[in-house]
C-alpha atoms as a PDB file:
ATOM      1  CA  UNK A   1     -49.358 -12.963  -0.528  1.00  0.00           C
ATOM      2  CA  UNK A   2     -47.673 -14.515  -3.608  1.00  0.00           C
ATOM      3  CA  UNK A   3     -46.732 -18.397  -3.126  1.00  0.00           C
ATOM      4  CA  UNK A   4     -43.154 -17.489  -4.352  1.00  0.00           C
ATOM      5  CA  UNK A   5     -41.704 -14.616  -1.628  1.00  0.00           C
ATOM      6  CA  UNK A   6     -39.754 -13.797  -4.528  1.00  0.00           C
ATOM      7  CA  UNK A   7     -42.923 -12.649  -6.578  1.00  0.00           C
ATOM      8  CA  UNK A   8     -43.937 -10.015  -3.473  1.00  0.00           C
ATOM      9  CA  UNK A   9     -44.832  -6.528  -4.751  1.00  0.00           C
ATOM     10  CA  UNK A  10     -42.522  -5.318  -1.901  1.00  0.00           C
ATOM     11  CA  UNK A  11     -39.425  -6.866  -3.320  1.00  0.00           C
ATOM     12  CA  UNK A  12     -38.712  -4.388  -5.944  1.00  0.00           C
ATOM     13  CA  UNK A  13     -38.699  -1.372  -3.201  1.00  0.00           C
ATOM     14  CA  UNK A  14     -37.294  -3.168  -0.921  1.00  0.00           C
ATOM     15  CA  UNK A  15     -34.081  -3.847  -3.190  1.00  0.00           C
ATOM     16  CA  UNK A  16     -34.330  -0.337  -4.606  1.00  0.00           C
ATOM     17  CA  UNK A  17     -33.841   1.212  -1.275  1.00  0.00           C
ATOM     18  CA  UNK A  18     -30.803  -1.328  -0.715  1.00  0.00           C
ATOM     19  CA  UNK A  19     -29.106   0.440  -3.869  1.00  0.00           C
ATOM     20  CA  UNK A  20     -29.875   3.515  -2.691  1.00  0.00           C
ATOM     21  CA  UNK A  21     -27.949   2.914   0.404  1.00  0.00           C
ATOM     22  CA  UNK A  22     -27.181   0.413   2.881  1.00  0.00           C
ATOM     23  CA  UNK A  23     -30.059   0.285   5.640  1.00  0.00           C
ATOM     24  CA  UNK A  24     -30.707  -1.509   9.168  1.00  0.00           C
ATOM     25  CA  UNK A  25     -33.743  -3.609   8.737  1.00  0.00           C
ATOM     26  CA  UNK A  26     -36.058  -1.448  10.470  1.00  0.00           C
ATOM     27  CA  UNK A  27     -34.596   1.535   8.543  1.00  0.00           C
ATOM     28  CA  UNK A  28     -35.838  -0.475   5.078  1.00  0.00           C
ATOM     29  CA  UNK A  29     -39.181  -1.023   6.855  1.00  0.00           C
ATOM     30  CA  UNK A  30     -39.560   2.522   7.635  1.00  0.00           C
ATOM     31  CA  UNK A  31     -38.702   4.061   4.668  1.00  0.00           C
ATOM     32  CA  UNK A  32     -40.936   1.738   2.778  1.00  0.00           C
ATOM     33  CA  UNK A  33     -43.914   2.435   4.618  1.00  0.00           C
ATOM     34  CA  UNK A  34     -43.243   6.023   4.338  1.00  0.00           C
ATOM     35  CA  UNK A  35     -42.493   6.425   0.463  1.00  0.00           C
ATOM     36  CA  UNK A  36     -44.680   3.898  -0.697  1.00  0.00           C
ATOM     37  CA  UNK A  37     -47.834   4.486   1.260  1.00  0.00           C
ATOM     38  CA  UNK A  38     -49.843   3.110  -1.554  1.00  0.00           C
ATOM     39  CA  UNK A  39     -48.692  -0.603  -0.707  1.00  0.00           C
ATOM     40  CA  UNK A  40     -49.853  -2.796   2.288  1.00  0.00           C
ATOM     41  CA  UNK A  41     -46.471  -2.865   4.253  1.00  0.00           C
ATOM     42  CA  UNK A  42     -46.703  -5.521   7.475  1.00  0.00           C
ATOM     43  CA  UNK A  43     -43.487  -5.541   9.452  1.00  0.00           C
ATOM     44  CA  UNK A  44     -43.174  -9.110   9.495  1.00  0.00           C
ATOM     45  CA  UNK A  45     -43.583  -9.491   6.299  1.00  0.00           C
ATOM     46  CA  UNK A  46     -40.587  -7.006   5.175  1.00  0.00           C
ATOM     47  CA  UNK A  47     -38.499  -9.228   7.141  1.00  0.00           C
ATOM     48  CA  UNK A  48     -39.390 -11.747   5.913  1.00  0.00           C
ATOM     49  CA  UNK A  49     -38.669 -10.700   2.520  1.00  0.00           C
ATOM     50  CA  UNK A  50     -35.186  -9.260   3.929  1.00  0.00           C
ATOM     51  CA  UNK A  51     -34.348 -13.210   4.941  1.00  0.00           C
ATOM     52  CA  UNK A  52     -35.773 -14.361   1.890  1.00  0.00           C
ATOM     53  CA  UNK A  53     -33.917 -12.001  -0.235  1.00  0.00           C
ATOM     54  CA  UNK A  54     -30.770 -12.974   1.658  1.00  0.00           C
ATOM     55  CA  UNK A  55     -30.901 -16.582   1.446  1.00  0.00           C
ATOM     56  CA  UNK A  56     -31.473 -15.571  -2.078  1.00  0.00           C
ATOM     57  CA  UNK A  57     -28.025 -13.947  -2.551  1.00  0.00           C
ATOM     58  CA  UNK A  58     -29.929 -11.055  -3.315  1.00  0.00           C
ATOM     59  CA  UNK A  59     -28.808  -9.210  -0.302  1.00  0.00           C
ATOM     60  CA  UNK A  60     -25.730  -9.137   2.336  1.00  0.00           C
ATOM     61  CA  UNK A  61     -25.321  -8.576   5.656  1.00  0.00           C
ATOM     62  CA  UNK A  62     -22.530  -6.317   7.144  1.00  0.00           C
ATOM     63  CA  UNK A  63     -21.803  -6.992  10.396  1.00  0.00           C
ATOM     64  CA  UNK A  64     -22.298  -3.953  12.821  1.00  0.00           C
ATOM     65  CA  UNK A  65     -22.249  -3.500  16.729  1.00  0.00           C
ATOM     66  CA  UNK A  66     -25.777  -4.013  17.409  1.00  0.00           C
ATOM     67  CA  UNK A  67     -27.282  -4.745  13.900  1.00  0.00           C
ATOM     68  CA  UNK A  68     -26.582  -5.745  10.963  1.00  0.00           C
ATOM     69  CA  UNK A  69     -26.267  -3.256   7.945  1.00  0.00           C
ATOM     70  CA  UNK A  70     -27.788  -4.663   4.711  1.00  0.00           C
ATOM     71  CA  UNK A  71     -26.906  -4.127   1.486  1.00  0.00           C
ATOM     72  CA  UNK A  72     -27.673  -5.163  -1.916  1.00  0.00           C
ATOM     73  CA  UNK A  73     -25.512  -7.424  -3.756  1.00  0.00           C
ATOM     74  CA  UNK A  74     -24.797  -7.732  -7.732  1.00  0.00           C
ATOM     75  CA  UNK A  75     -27.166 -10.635  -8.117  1.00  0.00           C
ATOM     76  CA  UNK A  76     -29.948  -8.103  -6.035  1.00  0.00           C
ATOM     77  CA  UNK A  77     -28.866  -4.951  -8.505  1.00  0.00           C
ATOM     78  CA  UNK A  78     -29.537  -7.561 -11.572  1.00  0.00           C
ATOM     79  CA  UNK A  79     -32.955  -8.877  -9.941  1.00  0.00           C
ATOM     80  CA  UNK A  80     -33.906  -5.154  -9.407  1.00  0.00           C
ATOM     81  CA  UNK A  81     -33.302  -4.368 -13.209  1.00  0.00           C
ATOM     82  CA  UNK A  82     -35.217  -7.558 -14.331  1.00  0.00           C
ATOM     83  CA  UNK A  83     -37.670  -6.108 -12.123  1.00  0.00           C
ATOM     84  CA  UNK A  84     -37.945  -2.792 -13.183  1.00  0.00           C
ATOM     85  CA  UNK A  85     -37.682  -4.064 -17.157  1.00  0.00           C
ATOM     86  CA  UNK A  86     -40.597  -6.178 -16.306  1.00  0.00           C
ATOM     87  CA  UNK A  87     -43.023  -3.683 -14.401  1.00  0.00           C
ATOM     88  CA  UNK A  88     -42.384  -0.189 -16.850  1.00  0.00           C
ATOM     89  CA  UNK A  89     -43.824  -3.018 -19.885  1.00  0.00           C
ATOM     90  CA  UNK A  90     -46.761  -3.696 -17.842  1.00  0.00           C
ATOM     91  CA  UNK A  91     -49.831  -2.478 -16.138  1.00  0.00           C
ATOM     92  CA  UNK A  92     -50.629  -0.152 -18.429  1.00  0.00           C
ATOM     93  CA  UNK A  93     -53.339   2.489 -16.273  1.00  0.00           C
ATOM     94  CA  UNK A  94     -50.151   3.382 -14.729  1.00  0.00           C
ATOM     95  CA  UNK A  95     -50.967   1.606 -11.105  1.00  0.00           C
ATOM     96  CA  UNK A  96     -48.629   0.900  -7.990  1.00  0.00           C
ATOM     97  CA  UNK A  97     -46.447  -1.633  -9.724  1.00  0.00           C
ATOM     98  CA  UNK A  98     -45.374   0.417 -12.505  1.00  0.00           C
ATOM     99  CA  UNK A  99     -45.488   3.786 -10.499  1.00  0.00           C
ATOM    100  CA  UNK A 100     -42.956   2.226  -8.196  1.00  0.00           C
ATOM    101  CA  UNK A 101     -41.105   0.137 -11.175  1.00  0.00           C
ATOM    102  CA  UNK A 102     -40.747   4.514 -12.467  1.00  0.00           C
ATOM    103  CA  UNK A 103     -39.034   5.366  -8.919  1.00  0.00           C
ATOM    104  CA  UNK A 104     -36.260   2.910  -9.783  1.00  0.00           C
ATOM    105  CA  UNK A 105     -35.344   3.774 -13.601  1.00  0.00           C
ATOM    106  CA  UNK A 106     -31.984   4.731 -13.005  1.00  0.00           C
ATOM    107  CA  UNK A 107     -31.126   1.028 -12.218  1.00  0.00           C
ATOM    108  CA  UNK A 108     -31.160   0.795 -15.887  1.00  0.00           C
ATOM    109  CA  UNK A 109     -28.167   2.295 -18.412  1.00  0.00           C
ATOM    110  CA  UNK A 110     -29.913   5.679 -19.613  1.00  0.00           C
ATOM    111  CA  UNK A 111     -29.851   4.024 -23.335  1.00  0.00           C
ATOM    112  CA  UNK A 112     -32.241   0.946 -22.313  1.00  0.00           C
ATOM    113  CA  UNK A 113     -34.445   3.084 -19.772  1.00  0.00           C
ATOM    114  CA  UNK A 114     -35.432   5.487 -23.080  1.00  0.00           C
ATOM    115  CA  UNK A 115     -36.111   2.184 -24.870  1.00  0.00           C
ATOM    116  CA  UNK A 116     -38.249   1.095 -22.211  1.00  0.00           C
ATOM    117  CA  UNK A 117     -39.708   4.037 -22.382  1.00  0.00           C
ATOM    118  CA  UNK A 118     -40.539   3.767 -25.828  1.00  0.00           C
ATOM    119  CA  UNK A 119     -41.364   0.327 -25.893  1.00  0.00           C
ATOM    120  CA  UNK A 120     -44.393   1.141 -23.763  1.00  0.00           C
ATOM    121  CA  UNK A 121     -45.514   4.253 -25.814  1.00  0.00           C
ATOM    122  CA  UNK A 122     -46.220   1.642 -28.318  1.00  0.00           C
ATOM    123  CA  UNK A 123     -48.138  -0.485 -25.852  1.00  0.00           C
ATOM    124  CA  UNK A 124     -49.844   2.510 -24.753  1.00  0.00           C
ATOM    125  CA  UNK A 125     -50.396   3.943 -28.201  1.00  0.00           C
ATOM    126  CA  UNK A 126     -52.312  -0.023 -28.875  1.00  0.00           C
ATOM    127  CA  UNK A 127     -54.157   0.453 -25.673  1.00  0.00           C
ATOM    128  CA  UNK A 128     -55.196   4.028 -26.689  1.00  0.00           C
ATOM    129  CA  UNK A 129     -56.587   2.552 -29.835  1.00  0.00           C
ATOM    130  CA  UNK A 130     -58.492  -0.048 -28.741  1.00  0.00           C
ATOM    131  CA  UNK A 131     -60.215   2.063 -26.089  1.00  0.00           C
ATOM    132  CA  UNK A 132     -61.281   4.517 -29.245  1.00  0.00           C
ATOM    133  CA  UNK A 133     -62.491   1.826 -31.130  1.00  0.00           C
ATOM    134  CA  UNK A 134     -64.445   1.077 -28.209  1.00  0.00           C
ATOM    135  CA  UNK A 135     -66.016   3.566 -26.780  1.00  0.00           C
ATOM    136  CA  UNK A 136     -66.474   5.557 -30.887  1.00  0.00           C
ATOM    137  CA  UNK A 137     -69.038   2.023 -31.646  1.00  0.00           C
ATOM    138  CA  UNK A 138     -70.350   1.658 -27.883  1.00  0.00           C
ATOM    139  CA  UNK A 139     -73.971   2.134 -28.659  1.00  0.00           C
ATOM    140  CA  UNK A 140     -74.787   3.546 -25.327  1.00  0.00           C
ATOM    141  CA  UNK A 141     -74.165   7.097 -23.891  1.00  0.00           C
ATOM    142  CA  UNK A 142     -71.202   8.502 -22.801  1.00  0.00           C
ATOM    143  CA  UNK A 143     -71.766   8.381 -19.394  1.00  0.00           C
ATOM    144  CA  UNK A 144     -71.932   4.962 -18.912  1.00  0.00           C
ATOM    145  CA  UNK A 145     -68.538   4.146 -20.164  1.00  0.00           C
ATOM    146  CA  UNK A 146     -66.884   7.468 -18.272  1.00  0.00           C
ATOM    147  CA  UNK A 147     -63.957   5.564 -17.139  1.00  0.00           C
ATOM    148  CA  UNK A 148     -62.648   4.584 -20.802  1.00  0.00           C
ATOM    149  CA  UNK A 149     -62.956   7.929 -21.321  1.00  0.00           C
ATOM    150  CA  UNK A 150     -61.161   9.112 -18.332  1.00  0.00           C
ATOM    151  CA  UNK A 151     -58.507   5.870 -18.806  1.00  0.00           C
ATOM    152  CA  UNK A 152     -58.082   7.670 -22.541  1.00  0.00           C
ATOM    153  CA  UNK A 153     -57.202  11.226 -20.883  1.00  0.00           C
ATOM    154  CA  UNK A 154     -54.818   9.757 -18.738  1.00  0.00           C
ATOM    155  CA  UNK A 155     -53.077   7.468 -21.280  1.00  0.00           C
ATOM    156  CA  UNK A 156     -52.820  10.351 -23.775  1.00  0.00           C
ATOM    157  CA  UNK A 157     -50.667  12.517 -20.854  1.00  0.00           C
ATOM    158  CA  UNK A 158     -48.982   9.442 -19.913  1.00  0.00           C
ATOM    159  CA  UNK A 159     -47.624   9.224 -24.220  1.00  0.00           C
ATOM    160  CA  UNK A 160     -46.360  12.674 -23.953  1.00  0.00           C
ATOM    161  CA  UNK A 161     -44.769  12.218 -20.574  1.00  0.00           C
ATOM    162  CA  UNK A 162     -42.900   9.257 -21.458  1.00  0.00           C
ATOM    163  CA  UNK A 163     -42.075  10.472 -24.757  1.00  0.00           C
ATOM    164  CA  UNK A 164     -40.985  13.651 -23.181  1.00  0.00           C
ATOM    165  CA  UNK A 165     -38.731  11.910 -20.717  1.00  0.00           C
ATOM    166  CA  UNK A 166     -37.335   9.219 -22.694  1.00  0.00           C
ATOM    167  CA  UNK A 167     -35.990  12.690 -24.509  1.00  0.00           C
ATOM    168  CA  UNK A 168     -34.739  13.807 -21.612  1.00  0.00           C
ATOM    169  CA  UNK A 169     -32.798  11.002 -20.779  1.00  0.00           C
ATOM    170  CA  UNK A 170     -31.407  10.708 -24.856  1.00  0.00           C
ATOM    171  CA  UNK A 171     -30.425  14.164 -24.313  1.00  0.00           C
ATOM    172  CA  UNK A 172     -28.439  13.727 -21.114  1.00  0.00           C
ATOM    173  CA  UNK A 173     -31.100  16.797 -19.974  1.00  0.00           C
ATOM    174  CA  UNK A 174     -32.219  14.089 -16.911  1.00  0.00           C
ATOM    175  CA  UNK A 175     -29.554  13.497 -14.479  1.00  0.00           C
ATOM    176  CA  UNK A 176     -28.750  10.279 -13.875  1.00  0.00           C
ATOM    177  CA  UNK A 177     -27.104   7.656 -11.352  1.00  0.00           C
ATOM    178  CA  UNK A 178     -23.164   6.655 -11.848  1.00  0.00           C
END
C-alpha cells in the first residue's frame, strides 16, 4: 500500500463510481470488487480510502436513516480528472491503471479526452519504435524475445483503437456524459 492513501490504485474507481452515482459505503465496495476484479480490493481498506477521501474534501456525506449516502464533491470530480489525465499518459502495455483510467474518460470535456487520446498515440507510436529497433538488431532468434513481439501486436491495435476513438469522440459519433 502506497505511504500517501491518496496515491492508492483504488482511489480513481472509487471516485469514479461516486460520479456515477451516489453509493452507501458497502455499495462502493461491492461494485468495486465486482467491476474491477483485476485489482486487490480489501474491505477495510476501501473504507479507509472512503474516510480518507472525505477528510480530503474529496467526498461528502448525506445523511440518511441508517447510513450515510456518499457522494463526490467538485474538489473529488477535479481529483478524478487529474487522475484520469495522469493514468491514459502512462503505462503504456495498456495494464490495470490505464484500463481503469479508460472506464472513466467521460470525466474529461470530449475535446481534451481526444487530445489525450492523441497525446498517447504519440507515446505509443515512440514505444512502437523503439521496440522495432530492438528486436530488428537483437542478434538472437525470435523466440527468445516473443514478448516484444507480442507487446508490438498489441501496441499496433491499441494506435488504431485510440485513433479510431479519439474520432469518434471529434465526431460526436461516441456518446458522451452531460
Amino acid at each position: 500500500m502506497p505511504k500517501n492513501a491518496l496515491d492508492n490504485p483504488l482511489v480513481l474507481p472509487i471516485l469514479g463510481l461516486l460520479v456515477e452515482q451516489p453509493r452507501h459505503a458497502y455499495a462502493v465496495f461491492s461494485e468495486v470488487r465486482s467491476r474491477y476484479g483485476y485489482l486487490e480490493v480489501r474491505n477495510a481498506t476501501v473504507y479507509t480510502l472512503l474516510d480518507r477521501l472525505t477528510a480530503e474534501g474529496w467526498v461528502a456525506a448525506t445523511g440518511g436513516a441508517e447510513r450515510d449516502v456518499l457522494a463526490v464533491t467538485d474538489d473529488g470530480v477535479a481529483a478524478l480528472a487529474q487522475r484520469v489525465r495522469k493514468q491514459l499518459g502512462a503505462d503504456l502495455t495498456g495494464g490495470p491503471p490505464f484500463v481503469t483510467a479508460l472506464a472513466y474518460l467521460g470525466i474529461l470535456p470530449p475535446s481534451e479526452a481526444q487530445a489525450v487520446l492523441r497525446e498517447r498515440i504519440g507515446l505509443v507510436r515512440e514505444e512502437i519504435a523503439g521496440l522495432e529497433t530492438a528486436t530488428r538488431e537483437a542478434a538472437t532468434l525470435e523466440v527468445h524475445m516473443i514478448e516484444a513481439h507480442y507487446l508490438l501486436s498489441r501496441l499496433h491495435h491499441d494506435v488504431e483503437w485510440l485513433g479510431r476513438t479519439a474520432d469518434r469522440i471529434g465526431d460526436g459519433e461516441l456518446a458522451w456524459p452531460q
